[in-house]
C-alpha atoms as a PDB file:
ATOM      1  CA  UNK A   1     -12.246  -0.133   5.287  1.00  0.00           C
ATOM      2  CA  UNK A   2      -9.514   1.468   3.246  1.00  0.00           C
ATOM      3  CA  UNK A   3      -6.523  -0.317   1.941  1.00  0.00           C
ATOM      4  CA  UNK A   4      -3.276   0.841   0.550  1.00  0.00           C
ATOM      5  CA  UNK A   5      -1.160  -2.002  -0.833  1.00  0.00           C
ATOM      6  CA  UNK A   6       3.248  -1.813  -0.237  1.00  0.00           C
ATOM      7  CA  UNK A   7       5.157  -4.304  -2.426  1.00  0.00           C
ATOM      8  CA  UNK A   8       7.763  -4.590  -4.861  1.00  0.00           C
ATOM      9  CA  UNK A   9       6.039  -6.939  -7.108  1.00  0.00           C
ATOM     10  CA  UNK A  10       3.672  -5.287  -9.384  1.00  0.00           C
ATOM     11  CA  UNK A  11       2.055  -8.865 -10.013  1.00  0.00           C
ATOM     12  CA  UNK A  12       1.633  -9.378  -6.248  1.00  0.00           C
ATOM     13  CA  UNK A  13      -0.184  -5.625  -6.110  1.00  0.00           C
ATOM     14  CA  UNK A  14      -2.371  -6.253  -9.033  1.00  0.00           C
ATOM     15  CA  UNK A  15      -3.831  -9.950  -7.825  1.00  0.00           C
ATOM     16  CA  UNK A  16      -4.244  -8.427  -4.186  1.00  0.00           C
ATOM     17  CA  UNK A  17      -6.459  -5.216  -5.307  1.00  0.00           C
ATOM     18  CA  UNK A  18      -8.862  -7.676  -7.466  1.00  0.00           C
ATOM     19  CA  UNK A  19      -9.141 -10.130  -4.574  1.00  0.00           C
ATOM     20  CA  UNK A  20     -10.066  -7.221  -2.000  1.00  0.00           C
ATOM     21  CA  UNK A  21     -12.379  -5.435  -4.837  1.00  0.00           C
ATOM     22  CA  UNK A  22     -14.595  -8.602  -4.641  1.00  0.00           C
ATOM     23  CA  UNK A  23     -15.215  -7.597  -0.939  1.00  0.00           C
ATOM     24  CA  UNK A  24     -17.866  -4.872  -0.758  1.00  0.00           C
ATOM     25  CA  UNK A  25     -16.515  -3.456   2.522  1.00  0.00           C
ATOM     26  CA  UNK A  26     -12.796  -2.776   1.418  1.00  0.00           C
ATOM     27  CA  UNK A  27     -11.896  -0.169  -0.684  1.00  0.00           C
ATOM     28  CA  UNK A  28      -8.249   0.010  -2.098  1.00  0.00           C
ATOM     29  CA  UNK A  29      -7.326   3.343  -2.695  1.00  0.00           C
ATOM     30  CA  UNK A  30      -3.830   3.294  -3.621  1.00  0.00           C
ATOM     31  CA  UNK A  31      -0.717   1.057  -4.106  1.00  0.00           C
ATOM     32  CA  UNK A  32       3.374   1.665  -4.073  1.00  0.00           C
ATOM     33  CA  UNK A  33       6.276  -0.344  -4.699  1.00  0.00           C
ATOM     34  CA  UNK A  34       8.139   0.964  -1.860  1.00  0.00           C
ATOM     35  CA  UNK A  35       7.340   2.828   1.427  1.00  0.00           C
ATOM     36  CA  UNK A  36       9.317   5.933   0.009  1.00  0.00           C
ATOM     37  CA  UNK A  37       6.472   5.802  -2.988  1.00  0.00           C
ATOM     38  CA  UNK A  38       3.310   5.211  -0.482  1.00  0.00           C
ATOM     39  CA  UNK A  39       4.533   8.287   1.939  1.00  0.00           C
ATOM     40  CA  UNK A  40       4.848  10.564  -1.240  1.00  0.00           C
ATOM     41  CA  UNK A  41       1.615   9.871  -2.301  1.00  0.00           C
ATOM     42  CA  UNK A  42      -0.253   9.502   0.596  1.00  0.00           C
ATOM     43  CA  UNK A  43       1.040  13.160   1.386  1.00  0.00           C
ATOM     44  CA  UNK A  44      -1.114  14.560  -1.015  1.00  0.00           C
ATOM     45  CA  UNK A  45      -4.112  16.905   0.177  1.00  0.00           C
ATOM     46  CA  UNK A  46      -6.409  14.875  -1.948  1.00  0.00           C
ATOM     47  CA  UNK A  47      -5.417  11.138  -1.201  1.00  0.00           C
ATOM     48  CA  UNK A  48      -7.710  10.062   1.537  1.00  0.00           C
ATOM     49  CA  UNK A  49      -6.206   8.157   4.685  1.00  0.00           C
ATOM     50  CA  UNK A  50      -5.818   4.281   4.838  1.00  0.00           C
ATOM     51  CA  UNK A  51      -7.407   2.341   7.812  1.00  0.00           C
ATOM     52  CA  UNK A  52      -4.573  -0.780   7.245  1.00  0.00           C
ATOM     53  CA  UNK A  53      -1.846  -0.989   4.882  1.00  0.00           C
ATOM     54  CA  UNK A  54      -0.838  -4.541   3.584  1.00  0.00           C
ATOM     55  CA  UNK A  55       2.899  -4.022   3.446  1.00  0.00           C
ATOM     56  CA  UNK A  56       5.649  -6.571   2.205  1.00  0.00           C
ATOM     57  CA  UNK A  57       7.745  -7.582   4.599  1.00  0.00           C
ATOM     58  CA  UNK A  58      10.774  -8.253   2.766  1.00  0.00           C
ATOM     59  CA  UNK A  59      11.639  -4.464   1.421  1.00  0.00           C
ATOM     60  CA  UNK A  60      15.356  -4.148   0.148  1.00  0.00           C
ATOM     61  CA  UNK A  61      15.753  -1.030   1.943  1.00  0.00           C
ATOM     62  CA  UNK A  62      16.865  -0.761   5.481  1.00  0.00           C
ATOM     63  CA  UNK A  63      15.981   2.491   5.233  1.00  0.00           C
ATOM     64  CA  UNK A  64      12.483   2.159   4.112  1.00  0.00           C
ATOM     65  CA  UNK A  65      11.900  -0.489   7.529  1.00  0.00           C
ATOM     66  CA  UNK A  66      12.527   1.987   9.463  1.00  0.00           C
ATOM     67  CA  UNK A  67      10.034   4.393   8.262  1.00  0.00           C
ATOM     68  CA  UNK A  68       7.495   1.556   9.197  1.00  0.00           C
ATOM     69  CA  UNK A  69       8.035   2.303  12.911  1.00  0.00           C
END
């Protein structure tokens, strides 16, 4: 399963990818502090597709909720 990780905290971001690289059946492959960041970088021709994202759900941006839906 790939994961991409969506939170503001860079602490939160970096204890989540080394408790999901201990699982040999989830592969992180990418993180963002906001959903602006992930949608830039998932856009790229070369980043593959995530099967979940873990997203925080208290992002300062109204605007950046939206893009959720």
């Amino acid at each position: 399963m790939r994961v991409f990780i969506i939170d503001k905290h860079v602490l939160f971001r970096r204890c989540m990818l080394a408790y999901l690289q201990e699982n040999n059946d989830i592969s992180v492959i990418g993180e963002a502090e906001s959903l602006e960041s992930a949608i830039e970088i998932l856009n790229t021709e070369e980043q593959p597709q995530p099967d979940i994202f873990l997203i925080d759900t208290d992002l300062s941006s109204h605007k950046d909720r939206k893009s959720v839906v």
